[in-house]
C-alpha atoms as a PDB file:
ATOM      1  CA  UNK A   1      53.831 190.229  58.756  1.00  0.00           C
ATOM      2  CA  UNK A   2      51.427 186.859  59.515  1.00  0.00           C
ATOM      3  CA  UNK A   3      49.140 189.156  61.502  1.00  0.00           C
ATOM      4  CA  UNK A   4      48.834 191.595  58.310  1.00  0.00           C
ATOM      5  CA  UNK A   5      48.265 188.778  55.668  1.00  0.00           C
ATOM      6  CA  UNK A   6      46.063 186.891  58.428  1.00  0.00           C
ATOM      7  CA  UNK A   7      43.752 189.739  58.534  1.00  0.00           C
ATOM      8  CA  UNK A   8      43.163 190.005  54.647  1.00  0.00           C
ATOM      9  CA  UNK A   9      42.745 186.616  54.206  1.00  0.00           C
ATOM     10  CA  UNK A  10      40.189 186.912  57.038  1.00  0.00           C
ATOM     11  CA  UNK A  11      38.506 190.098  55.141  1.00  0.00           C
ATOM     12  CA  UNK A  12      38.887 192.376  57.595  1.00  0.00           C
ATOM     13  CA  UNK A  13      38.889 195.705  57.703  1.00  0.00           C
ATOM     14  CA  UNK A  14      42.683 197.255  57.707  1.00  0.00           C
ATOM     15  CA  UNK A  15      41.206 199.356  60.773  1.00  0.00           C
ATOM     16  CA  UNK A  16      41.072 196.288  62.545  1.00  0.00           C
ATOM     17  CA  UNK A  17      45.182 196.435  62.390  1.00  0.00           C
ATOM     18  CA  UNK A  18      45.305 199.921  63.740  1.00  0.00           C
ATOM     19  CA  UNK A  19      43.690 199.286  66.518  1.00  0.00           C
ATOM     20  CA  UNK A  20      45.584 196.875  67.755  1.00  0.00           C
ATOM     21  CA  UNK A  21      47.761 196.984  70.881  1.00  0.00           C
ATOM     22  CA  UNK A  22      51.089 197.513  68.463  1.00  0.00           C
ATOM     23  CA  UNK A  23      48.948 199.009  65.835  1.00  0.00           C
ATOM     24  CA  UNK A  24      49.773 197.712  62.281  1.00  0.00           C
ATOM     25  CA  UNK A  25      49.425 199.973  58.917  1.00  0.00           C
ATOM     26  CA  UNK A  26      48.861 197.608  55.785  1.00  0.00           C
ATOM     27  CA  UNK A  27      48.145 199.557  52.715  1.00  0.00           C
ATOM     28  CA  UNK A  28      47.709 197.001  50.257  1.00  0.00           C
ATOM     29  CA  UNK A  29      46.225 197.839  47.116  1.00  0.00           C
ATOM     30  CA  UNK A  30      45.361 194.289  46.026  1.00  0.00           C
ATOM     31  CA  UNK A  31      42.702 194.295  48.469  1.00  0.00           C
ATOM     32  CA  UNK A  32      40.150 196.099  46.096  1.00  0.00           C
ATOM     33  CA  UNK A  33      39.898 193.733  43.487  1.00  0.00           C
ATOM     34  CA  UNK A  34      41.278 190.237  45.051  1.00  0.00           C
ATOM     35  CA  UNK A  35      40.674 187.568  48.661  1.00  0.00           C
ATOM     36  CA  UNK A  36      43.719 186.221  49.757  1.00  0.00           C
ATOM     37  CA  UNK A  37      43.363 182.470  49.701  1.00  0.00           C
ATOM     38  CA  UNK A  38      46.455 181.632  50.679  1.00  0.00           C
ATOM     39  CA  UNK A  39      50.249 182.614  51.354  1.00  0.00           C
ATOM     40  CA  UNK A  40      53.693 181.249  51.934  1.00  0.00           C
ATOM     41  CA  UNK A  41      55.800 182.570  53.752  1.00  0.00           C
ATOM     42  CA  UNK A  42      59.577 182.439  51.984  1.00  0.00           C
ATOM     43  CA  UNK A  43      62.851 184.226  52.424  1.00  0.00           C
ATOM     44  CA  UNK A  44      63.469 186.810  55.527  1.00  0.00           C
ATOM     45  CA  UNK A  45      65.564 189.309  54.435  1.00  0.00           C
ATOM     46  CA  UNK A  46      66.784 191.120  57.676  1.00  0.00           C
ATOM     47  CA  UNK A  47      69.653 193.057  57.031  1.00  0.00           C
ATOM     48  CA  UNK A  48      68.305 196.209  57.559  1.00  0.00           C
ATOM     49  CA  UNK A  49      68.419 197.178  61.011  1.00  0.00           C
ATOM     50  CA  UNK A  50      65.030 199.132  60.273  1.00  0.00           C
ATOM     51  CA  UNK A  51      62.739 197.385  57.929  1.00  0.00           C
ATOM     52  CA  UNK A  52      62.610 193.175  57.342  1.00  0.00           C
ATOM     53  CA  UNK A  53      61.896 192.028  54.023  1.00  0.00           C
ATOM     54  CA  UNK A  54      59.715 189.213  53.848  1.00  0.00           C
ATOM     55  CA  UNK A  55      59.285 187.066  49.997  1.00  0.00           C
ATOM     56  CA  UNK A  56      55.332 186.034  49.778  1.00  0.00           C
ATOM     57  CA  UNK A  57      54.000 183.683  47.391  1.00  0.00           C
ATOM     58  CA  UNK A  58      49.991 184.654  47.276  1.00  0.00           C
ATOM     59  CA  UNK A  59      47.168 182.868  46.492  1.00  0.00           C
ATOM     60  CA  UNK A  60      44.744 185.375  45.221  1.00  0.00           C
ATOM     61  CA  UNK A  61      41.082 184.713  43.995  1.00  0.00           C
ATOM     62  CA  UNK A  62      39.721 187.952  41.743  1.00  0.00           C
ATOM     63  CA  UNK A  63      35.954 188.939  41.472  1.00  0.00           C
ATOM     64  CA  UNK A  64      35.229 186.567  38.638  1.00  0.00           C
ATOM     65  CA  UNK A  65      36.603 183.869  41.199  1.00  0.00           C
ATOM     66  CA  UNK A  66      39.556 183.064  39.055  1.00  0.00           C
ATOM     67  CA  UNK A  67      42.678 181.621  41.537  1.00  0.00           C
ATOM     68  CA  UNK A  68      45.920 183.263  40.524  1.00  0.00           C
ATOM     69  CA  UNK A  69      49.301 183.322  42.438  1.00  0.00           C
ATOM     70  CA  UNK A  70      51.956 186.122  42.546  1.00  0.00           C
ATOM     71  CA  UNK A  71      55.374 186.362  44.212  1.00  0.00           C
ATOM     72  CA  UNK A  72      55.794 189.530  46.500  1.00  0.00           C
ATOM     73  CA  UNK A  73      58.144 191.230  48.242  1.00  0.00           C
ATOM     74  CA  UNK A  74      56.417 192.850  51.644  1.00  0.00           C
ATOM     75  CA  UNK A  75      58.254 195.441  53.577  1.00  0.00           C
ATOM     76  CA  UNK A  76      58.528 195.677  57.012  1.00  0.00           C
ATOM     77  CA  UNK A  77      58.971 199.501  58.929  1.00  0.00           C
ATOM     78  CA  UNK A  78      59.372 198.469  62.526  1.00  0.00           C
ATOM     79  CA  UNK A  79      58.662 202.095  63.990  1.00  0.00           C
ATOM     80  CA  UNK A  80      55.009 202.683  65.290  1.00  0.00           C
ATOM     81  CA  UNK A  81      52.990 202.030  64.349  1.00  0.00           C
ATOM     82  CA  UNK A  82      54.635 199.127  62.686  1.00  0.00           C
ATOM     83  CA  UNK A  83      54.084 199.756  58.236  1.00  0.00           C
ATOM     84  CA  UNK A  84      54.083 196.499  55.858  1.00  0.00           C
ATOM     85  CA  UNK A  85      53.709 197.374  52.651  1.00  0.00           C
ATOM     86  CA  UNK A  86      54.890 195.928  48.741  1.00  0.00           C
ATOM     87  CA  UNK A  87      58.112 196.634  48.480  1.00  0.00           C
ATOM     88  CA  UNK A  88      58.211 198.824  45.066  1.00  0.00           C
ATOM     89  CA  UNK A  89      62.098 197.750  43.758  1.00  0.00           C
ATOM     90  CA  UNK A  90      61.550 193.739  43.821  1.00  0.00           C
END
C-alpha cells in the first residue's frame, strides 16, 4: 500500500509499479488532475483472507495548487500482480 502511495507522491509513472520485482497495479484516477502531498495511514481492515483494506487520509494539491484532503478507502488484491485500488462501497 506505502509503496503505491509512495510512488504518486513521488510522480512516477504507475509503470514504474509494474515493473517491480512483485509487480504492483495502482489504477488511481486522482492522478490526472491532483499530486499527492501527503497521506496517513489509518485503520487496517484485514478480515478478508484475500484483499486488506487500508483507511487513507490524502493530502492532495489540484492544478490551480489548491491543498485539499479526502478520506479513502484503498483496496488491497494480494494475487499477482498485487491490485490497490479505491474501494467503490466506502
Amino acid at each position: 500500500m506505502a509503496a503505491a502511495l509512495d510512488s504518486w507522491k513521488a510522480n512516477e509513472s504507475p509503470a514504474k509499479l509494474k515493473a517491480l520485482p512483485d509487480p504492483v497495479e495502482f489504477p488511481e484516477d486522482l492522478r490526472g488532475n491532483f499530486t499527492l502531498v501527503s497521506y496517513t495511514l489509518g485503520k487496517v481492515d484485514g478480515t478478508d483472507p484475500v484483499v486488506i483494506r487500508y483507511s487513507v487520509t490524502l493530502s492532495l494539491k489540484d492544478r490551480k495548487g489548491k491543498l485539499t484532503e479526502r478520506e479513502a478507502v484503498y483496496a488491497v488484491a494480494l494475487k499477482s500482480p498485487v491490485v490497490v485500488a479505491r474501494d467503490p462501497y466506502y
